[in-house]
PDB file of N, CA and C in Angstrom:
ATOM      1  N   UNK A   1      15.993 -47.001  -8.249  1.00  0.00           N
ATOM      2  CA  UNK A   1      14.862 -47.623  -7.609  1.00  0.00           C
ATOM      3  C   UNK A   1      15.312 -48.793  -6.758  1.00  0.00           C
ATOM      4  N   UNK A   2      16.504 -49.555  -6.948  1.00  0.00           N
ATOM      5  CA  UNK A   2      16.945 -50.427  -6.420  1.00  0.00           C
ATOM      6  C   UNK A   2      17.306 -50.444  -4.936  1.00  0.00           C
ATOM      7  N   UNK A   3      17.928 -48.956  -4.984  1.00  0.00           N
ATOM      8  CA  UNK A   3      18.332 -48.645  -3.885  1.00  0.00           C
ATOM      9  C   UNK A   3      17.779 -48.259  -3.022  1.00  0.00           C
ATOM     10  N   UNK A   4      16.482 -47.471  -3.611  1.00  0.00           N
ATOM     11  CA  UNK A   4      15.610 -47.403  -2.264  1.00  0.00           C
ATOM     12  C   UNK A   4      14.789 -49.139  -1.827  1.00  0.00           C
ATOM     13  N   UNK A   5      14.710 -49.519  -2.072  1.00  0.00           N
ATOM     14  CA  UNK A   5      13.858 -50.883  -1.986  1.00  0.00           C
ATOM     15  C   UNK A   5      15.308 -51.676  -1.285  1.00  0.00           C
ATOM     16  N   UNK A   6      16.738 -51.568  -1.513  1.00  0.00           N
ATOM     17  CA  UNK A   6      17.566 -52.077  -0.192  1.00  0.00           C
ATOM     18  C   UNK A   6      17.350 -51.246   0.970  1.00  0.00           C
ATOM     19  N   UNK A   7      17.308 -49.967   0.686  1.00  0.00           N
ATOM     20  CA  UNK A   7      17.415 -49.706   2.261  1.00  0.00           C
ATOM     21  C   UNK A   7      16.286 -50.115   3.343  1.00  0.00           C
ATOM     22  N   UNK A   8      16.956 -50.085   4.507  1.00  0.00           N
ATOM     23  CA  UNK A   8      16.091 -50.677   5.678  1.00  0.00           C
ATOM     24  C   UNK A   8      14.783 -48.919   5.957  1.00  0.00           C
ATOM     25  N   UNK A   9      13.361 -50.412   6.221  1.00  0.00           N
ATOM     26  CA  UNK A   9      11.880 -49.002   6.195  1.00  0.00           C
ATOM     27  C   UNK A   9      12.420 -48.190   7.031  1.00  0.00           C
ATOM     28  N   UNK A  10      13.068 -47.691   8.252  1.00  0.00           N
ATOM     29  CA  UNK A  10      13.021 -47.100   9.053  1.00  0.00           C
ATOM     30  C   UNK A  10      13.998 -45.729   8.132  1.00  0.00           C
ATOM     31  N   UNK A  11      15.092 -45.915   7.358  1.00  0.00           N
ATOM     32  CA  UNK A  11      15.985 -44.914   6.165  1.00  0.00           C
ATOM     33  C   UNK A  11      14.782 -44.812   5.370  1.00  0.00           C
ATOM     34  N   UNK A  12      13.825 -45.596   4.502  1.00  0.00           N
ATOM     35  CA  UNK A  12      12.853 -45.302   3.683  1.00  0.00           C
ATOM     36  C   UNK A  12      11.834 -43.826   4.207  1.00  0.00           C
ATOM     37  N   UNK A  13      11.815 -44.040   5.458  1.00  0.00           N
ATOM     38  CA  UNK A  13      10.781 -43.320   6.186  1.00  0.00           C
ATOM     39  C   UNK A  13      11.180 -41.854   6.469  1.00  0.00           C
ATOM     40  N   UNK A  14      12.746 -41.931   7.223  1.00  0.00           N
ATOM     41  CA  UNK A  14      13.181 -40.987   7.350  1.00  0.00           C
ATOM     42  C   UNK A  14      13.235 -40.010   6.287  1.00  0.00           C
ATOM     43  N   UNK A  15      14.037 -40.836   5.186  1.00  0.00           N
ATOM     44  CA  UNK A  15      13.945 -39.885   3.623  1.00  0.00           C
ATOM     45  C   UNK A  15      13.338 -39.167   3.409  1.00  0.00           C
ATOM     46  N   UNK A  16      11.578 -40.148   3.158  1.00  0.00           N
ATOM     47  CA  UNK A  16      10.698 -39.501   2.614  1.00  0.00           C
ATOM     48  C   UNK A  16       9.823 -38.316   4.017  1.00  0.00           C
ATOM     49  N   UNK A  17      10.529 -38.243   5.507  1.00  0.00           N
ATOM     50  CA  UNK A  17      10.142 -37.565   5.817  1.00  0.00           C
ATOM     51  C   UNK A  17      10.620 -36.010   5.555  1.00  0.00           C
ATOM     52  N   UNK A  18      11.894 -36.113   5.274  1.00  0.00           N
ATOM     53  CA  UNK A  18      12.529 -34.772   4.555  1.00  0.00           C
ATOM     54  C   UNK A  18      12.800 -34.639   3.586  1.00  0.00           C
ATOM     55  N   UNK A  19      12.006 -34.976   2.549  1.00  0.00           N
ATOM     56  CA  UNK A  19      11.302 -34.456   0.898  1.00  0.00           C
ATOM     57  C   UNK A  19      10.121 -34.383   1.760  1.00  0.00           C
ATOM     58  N   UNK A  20       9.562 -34.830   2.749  1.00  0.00           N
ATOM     59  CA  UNK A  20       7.869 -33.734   3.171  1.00  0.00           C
ATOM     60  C   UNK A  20       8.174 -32.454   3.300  1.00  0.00           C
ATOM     61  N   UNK A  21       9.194 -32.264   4.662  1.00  0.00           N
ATOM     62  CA  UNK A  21       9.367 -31.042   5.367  1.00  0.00           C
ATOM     63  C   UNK A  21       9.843 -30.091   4.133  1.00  0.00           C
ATOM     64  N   UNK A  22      10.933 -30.494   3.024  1.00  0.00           N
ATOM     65  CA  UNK A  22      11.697 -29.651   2.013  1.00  0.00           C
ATOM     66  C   UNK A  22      10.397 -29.376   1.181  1.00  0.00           C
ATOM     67  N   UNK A  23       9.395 -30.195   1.072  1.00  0.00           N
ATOM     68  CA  UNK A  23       8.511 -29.766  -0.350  1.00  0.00           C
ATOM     69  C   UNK A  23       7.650 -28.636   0.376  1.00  0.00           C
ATOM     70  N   UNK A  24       7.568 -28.917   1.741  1.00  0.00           N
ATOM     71  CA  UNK A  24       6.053 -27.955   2.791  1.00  0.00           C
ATOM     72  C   UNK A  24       7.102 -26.580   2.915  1.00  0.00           C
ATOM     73  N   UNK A  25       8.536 -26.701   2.920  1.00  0.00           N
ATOM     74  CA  UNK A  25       9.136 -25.517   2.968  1.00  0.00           C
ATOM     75  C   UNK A  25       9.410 -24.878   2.034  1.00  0.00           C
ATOM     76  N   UNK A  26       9.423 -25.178   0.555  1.00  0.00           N
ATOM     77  CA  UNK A  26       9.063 -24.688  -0.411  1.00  0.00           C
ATOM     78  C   UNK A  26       7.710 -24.147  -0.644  1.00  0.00           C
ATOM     79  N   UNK A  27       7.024 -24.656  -0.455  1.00  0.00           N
ATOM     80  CA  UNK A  27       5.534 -24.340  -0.453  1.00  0.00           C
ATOM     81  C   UNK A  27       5.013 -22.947   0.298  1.00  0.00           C
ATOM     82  N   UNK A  28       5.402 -23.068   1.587  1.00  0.00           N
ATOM     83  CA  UNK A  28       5.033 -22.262   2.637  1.00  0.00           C
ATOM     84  C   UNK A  28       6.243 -20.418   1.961  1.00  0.00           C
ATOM     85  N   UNK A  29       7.450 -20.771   1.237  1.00  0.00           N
ATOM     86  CA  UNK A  29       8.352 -19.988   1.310  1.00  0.00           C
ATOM     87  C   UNK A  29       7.190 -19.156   0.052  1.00  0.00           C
ATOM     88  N   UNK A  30       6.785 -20.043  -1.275  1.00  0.00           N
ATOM     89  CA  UNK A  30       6.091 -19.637  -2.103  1.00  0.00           C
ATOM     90  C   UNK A  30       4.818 -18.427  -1.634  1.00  0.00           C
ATOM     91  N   UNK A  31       4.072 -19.320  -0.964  1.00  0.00           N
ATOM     92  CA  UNK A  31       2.989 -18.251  -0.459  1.00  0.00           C
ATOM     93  C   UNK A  31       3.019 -17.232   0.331  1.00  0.00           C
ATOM     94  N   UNK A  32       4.073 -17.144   0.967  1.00  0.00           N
ATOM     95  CA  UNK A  32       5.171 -15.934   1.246  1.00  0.00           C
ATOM     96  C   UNK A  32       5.258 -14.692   0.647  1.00  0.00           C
ATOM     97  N   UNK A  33       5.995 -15.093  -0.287  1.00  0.00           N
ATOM     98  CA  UNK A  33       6.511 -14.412  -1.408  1.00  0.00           C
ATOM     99  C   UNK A  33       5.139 -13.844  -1.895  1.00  0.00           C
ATOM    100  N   UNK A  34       4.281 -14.909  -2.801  1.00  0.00           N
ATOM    101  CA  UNK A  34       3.512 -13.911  -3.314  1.00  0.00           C
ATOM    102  C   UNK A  34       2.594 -13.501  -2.516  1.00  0.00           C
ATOM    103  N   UNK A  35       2.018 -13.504  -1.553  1.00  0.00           N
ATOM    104  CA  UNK A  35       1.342 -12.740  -0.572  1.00  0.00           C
ATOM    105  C   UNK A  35       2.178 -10.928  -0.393  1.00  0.00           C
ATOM    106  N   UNK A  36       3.283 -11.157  -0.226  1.00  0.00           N
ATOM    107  CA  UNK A  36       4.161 -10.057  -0.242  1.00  0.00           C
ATOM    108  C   UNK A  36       4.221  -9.241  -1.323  1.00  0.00           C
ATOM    109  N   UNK A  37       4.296  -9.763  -2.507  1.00  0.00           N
ATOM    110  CA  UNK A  37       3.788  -9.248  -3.539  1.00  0.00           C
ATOM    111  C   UNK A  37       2.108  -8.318  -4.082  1.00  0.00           C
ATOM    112  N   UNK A  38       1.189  -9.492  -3.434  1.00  0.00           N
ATOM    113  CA  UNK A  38      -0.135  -8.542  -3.715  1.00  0.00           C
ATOM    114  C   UNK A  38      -0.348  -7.793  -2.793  1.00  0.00           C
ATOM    115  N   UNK A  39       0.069  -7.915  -1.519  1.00  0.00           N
ATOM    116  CA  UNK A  39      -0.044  -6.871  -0.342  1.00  0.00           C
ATOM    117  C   UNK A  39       1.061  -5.487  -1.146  1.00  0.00           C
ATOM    118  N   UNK A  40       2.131  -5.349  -2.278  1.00  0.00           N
ATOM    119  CA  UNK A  40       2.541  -4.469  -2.592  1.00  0.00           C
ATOM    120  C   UNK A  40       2.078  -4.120  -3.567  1.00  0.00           C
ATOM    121  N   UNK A  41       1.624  -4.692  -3.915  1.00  0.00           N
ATOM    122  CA  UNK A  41       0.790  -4.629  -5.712  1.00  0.00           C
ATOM    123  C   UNK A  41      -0.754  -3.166  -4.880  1.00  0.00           C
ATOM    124  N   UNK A  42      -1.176  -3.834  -3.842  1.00  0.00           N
ATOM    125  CA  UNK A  42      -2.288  -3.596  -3.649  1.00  0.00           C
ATOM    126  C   UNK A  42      -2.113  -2.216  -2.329  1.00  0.00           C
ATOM    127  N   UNK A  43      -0.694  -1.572  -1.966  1.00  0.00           N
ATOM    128  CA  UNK A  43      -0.339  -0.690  -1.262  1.00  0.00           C
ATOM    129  C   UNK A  43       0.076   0.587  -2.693  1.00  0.00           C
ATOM    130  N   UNK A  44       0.135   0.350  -3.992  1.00  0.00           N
ATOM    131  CA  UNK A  44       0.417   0.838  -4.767  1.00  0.00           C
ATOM    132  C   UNK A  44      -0.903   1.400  -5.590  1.00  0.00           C
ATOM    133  N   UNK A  45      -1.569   0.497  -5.706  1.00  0.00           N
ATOM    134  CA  UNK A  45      -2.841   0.604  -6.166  1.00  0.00           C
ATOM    135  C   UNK A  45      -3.870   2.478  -5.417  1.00  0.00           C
ATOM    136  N   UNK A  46      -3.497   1.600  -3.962  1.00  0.00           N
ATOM    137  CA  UNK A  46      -4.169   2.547  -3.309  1.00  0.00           C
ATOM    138  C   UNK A  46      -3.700   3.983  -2.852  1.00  0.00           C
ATOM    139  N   UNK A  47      -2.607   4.155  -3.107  1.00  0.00           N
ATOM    140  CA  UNK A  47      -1.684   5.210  -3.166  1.00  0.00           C
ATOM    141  C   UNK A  47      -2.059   5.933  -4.418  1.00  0.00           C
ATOM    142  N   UNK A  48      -2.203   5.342  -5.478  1.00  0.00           N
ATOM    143  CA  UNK A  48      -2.477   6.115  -6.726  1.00  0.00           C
ATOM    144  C   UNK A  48      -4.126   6.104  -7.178  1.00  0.00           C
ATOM    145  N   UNK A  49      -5.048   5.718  -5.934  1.00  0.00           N
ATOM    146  CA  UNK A  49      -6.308   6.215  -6.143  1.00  0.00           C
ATOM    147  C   UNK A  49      -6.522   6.900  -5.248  1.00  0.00           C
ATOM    148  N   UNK A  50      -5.641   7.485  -4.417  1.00  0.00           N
ATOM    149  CA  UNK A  50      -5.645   8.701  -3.321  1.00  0.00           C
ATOM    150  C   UNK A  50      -5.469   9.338  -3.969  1.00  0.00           C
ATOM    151  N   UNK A  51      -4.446   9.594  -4.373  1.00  0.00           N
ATOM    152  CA  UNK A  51      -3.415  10.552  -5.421  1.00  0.00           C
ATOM    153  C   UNK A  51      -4.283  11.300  -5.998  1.00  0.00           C
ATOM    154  N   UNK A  52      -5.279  10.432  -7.053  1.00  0.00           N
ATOM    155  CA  UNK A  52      -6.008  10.749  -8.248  1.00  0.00           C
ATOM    156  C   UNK A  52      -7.405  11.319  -7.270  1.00  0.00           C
ATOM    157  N   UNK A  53      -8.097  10.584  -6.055  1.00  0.00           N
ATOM    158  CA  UNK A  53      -9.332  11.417  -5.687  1.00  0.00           C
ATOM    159  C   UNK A  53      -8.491  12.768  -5.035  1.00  0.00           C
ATOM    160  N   UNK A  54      -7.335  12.776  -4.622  1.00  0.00           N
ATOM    161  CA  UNK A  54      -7.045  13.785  -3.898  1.00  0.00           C
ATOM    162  C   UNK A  54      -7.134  14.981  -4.654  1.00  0.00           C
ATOM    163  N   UNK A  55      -7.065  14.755  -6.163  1.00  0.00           N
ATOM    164  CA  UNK A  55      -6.591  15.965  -7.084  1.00  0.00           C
ATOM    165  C   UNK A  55      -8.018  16.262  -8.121  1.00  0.00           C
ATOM    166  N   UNK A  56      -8.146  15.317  -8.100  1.00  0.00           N
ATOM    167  CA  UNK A  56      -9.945  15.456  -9.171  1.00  0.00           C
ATOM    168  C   UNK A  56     -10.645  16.215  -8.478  1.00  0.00           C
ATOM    169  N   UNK A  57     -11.069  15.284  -7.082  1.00  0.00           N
ATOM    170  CA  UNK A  57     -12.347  15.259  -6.180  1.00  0.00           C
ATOM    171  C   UNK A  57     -12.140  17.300  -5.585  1.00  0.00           C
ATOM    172  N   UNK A  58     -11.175  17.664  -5.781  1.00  0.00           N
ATOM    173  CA  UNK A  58     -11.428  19.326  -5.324  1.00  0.00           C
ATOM    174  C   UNK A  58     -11.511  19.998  -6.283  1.00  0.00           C
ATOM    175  N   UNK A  59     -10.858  19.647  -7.406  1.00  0.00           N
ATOM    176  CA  UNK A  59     -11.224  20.183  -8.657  1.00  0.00           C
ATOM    177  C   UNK A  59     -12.500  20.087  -8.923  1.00  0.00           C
ATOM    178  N   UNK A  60     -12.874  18.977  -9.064  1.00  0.00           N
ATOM    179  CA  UNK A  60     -14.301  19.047  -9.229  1.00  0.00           C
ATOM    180  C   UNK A  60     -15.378  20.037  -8.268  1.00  0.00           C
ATOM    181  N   UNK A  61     -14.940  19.708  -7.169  1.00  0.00           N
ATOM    182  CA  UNK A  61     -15.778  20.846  -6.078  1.00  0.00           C
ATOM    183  C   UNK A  61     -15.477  22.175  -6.132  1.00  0.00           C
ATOM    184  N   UNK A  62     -14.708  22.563  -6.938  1.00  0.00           N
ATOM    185  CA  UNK A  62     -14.062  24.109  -7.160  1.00  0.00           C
ATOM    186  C   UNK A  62     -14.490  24.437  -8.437  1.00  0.00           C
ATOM    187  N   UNK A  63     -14.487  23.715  -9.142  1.00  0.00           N
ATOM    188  CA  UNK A  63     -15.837  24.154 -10.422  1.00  0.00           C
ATOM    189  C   UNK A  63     -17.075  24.208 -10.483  1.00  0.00           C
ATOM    190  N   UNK A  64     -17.148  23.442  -9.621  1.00  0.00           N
ATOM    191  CA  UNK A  64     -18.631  23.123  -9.564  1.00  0.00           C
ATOM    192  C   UNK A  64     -19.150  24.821  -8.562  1.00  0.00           C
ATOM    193  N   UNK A  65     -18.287  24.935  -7.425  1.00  0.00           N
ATOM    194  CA  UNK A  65     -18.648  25.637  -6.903  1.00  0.00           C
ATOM    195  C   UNK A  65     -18.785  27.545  -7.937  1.00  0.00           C
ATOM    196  N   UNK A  66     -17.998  27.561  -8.738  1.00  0.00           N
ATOM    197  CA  UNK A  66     -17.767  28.552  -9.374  1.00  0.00           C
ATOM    198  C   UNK A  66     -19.183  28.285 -10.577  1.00  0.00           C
ATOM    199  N   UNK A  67     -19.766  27.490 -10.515  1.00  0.00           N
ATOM    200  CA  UNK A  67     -21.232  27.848 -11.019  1.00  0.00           C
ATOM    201  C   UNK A  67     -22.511  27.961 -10.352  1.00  0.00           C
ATOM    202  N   UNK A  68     -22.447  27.748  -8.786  1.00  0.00           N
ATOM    203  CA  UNK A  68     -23.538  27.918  -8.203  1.00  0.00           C
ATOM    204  C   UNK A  68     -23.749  29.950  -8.360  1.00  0.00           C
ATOM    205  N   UNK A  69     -25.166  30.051  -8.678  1.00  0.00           N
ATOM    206  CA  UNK A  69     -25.348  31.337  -9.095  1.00  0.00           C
ATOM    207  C   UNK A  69     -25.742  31.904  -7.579  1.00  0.00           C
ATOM    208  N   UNK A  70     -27.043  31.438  -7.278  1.00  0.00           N
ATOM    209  CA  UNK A  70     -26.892  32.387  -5.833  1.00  0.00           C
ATOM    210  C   UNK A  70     -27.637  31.523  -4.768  1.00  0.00           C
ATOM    211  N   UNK A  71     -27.088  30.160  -5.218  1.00  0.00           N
ATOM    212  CA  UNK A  71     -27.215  29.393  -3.213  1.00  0.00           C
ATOM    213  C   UNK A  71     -26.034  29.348  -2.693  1.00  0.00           C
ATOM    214  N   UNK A  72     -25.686  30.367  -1.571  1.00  0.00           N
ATOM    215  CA  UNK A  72     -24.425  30.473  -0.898  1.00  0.00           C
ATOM    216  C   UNK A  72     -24.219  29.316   0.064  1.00  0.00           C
ATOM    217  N   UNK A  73     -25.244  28.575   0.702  1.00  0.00           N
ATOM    218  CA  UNK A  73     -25.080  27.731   1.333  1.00  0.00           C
ATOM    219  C   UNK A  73     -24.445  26.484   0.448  1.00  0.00           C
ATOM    220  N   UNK A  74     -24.659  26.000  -0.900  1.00  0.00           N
ATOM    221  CA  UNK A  74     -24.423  25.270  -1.657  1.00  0.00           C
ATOM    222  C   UNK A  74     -22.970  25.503  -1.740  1.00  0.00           C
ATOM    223  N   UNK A  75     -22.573  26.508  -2.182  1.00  0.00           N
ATOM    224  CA  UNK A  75     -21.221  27.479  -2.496  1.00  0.00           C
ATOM    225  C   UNK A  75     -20.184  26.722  -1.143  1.00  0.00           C
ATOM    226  N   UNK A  76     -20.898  27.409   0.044  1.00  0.00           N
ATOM    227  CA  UNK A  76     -19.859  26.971   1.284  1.00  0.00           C
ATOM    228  C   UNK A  76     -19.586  25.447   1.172  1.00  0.00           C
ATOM    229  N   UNK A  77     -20.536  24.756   1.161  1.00  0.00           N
ATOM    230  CA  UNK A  77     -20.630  23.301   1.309  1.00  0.00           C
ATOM    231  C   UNK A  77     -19.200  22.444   0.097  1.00  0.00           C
ATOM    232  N   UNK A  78     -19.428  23.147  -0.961  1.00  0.00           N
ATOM    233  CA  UNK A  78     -18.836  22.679  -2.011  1.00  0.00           C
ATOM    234  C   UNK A  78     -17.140  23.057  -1.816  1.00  0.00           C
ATOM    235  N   UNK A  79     -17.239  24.188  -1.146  1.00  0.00           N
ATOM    236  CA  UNK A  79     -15.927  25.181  -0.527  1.00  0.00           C
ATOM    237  C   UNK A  79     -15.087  23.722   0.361  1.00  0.00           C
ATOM    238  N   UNK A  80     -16.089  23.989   0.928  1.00  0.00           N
ATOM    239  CA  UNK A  80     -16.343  22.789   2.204  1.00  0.00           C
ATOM    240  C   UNK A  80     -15.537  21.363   1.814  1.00  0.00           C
ATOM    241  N   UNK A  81     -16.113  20.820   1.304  1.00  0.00           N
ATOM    242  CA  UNK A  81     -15.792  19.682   0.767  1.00  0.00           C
ATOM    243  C   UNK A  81     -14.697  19.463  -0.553  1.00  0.00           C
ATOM    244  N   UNK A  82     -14.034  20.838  -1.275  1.00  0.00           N
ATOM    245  CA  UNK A  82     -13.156  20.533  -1.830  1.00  0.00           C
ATOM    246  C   UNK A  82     -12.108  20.578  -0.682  1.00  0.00           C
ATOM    247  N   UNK A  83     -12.375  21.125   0.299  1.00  0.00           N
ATOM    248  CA  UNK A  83     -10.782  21.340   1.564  1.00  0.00           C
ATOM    249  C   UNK A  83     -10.777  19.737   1.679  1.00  0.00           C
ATOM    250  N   UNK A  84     -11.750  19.432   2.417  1.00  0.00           N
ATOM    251  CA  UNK A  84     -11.734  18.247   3.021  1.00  0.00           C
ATOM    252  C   UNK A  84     -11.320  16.832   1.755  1.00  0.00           C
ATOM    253  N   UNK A  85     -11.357  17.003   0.310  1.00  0.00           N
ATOM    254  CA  UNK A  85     -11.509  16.111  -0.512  1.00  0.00           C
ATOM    255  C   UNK A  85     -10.140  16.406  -0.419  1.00  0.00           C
ATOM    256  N   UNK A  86      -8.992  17.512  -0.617  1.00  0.00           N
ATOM    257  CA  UNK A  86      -7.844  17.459  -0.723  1.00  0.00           C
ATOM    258  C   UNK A  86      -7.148  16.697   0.422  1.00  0.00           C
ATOM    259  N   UNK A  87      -7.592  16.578   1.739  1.00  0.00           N
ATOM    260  CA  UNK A  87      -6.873  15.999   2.714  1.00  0.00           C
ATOM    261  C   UNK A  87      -6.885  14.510   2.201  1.00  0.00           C
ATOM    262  N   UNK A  88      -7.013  13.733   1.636  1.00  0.00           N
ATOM    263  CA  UNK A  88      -7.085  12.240   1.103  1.00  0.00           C
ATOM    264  C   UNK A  88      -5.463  12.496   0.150  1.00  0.00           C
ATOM    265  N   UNK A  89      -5.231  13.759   0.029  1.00  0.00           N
ATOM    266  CA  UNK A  89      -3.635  13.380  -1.070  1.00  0.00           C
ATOM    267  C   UNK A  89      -3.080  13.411   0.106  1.00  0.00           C
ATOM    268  N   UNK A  90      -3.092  14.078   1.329  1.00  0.00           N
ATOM    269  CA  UNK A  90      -1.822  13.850   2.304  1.00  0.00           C
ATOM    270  C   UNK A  90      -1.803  12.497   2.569  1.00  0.00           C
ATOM    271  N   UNK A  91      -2.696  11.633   2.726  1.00  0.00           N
ATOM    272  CA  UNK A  91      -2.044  10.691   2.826  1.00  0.00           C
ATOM    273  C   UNK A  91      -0.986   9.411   2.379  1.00  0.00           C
ATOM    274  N   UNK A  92      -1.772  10.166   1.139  1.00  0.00           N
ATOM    275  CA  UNK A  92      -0.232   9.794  -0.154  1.00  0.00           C
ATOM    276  C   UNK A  92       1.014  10.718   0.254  1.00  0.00           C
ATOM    277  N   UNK A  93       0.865  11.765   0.775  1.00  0.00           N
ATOM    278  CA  UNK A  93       2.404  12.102   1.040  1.00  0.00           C
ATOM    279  C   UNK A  93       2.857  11.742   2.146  1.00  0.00           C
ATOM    280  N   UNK A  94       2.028  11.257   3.430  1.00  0.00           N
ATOM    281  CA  UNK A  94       3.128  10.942   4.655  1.00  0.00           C
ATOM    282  C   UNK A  94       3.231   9.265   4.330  1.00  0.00           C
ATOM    283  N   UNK A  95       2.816   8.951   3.296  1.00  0.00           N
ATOM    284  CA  UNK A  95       2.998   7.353   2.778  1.00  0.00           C
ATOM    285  C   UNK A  95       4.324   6.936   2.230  1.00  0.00           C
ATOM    286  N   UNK A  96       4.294   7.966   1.367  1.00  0.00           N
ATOM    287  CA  UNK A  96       5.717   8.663   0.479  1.00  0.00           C
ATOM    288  C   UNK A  96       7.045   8.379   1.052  1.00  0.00           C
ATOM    289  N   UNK A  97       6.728   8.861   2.449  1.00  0.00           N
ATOM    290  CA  UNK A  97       8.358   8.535   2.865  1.00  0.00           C
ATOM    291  C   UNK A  97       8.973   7.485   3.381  1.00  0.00           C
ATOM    292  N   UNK A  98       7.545   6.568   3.570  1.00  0.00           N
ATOM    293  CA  UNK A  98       8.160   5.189   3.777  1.00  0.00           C
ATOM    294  C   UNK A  98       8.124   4.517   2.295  1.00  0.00           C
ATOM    295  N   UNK A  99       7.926   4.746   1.287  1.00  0.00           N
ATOM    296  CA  UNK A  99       7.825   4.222   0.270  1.00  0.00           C
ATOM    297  C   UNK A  99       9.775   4.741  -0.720  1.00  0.00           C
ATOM    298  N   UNK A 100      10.011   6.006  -0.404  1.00  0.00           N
ATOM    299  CA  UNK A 100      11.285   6.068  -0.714  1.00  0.00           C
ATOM    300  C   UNK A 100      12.488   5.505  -0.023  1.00  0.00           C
ATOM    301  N   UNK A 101      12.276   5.789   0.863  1.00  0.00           N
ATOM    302  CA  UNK A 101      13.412   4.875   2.138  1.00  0.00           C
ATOM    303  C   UNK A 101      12.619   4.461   3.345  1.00  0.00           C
ATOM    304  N   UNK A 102      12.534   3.494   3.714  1.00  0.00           N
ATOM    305  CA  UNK A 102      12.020   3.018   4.593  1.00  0.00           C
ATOM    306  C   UNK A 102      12.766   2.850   5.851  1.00  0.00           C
ATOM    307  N   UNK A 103      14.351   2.694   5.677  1.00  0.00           N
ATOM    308  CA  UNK A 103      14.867   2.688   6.762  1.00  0.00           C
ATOM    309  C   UNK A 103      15.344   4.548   7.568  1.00  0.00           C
ATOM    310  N   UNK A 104      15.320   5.258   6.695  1.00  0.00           N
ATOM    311  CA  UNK A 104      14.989   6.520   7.437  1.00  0.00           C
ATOM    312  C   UNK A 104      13.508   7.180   6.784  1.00  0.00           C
ATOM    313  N   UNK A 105      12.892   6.350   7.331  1.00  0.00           N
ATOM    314  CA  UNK A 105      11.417   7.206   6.985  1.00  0.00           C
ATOM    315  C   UNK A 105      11.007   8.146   7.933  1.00  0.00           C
ATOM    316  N   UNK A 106      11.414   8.059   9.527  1.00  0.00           N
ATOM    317  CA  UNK A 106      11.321   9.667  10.532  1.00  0.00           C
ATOM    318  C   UNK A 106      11.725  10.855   9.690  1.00  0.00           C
ATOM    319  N   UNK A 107      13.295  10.666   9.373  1.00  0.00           N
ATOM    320  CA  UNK A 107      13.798  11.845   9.153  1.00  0.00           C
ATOM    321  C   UNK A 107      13.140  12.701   7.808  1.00  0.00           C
ATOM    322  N   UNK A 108      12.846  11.649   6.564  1.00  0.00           N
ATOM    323  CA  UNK A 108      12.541  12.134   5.639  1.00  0.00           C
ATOM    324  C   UNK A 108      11.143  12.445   5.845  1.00  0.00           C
ATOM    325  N   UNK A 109      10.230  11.887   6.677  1.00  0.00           N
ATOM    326  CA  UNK A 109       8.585  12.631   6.711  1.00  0.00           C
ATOM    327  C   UNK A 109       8.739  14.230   7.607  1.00  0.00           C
ATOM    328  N   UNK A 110       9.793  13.704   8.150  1.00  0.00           N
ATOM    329  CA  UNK A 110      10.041  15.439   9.134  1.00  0.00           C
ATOM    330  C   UNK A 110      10.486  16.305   7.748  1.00  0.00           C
ATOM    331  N   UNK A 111      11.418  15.970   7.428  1.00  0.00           N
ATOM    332  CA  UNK A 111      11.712  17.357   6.255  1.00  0.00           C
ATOM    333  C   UNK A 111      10.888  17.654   4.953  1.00  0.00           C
ATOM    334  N   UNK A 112       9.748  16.111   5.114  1.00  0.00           N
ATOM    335  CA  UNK A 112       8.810  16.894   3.957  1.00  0.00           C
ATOM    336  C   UNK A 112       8.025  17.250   4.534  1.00  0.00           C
ATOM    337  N   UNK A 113       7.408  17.470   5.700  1.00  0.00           N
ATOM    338  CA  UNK A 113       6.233  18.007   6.596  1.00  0.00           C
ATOM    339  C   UNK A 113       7.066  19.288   6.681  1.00  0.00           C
ATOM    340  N   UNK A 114       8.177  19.304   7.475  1.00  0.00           N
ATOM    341  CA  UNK A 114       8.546  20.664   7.438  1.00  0.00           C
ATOM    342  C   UNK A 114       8.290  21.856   6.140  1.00  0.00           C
ATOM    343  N   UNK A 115       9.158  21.148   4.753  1.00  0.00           N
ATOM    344  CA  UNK A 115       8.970  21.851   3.726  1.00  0.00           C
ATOM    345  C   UNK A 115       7.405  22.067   3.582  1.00  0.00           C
ATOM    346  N   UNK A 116       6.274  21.272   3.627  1.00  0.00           N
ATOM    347  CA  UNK A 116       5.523  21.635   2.672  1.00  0.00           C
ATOM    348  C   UNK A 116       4.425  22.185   3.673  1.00  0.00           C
ATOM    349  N   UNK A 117       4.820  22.457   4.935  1.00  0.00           N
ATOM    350  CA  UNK A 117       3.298  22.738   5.661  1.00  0.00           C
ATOM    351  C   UNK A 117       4.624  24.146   6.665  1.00  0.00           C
ATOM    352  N   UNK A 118       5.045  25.077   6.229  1.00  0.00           N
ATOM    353  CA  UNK A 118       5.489  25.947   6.999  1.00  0.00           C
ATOM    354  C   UNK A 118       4.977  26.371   8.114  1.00  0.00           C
ATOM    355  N   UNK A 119       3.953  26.761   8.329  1.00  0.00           N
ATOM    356  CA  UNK A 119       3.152  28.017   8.779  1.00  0.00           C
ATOM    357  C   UNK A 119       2.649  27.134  10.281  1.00  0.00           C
ATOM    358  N   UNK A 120       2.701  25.694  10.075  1.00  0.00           N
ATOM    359  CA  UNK A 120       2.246  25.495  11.392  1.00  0.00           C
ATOM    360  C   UNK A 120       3.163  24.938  12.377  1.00  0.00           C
TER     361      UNK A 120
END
């Protein structure tokens, strides 16, 4: 304590201006970090409630449809909407390949598009 109270205000000032900048750069590095964190917390989250409507939500419309007795329009609709409920898992898979490697994520979404969609 002595020593700060010799030095001249203008060293007092300076000091305590870099324990500001070091504490605001700690600070700023912190909220960083965990921002980065719930933005991954919360890219994970949503990947695995695609996942899960992608695979229920047609199931469900494919049972359901296998009890309509004789409204065919009901039938199509349900037809209908399990196709369309499955397109919500692709997007968990072209997600996929930036989630395994990110620095070749072209090559690897080309060879899983290739593998899993032949025909087009």
């Amino acid at each position: 304590m002595l020593l700060l109270c010799s030095k001249p205000a203008a060293v007092r000032r300076r000091d305590q201006k870099e324990l500001q900048t070091f504490l605001m750069s700690k600070i700023v590095m912190f909220f960083v970090v965990v921002s980065y964190c719930i933005v991954r917390i919360l890219i994970v989250v949503l990947a695995v409630l695609c996942r899960c409507s992608g695979s229920v939500l047609p199931a469900v419309c494919l049972i359901s449809a296998g009890y309509v007795s004789c409204n065919s329009s009901l039938a199509v609709f349900l037809l209908t909407a399990a196709i369309g409920f499955s397109g919500i898992s692709y997007v968990c898979w072209s997600v996929n390949a930036l989630d395994l490697a990110p620095q070749f994520a072209g090559e690897s979404a080309l060879d899983i598009s290739s593998v899993s969609k032949p025909n087009l």
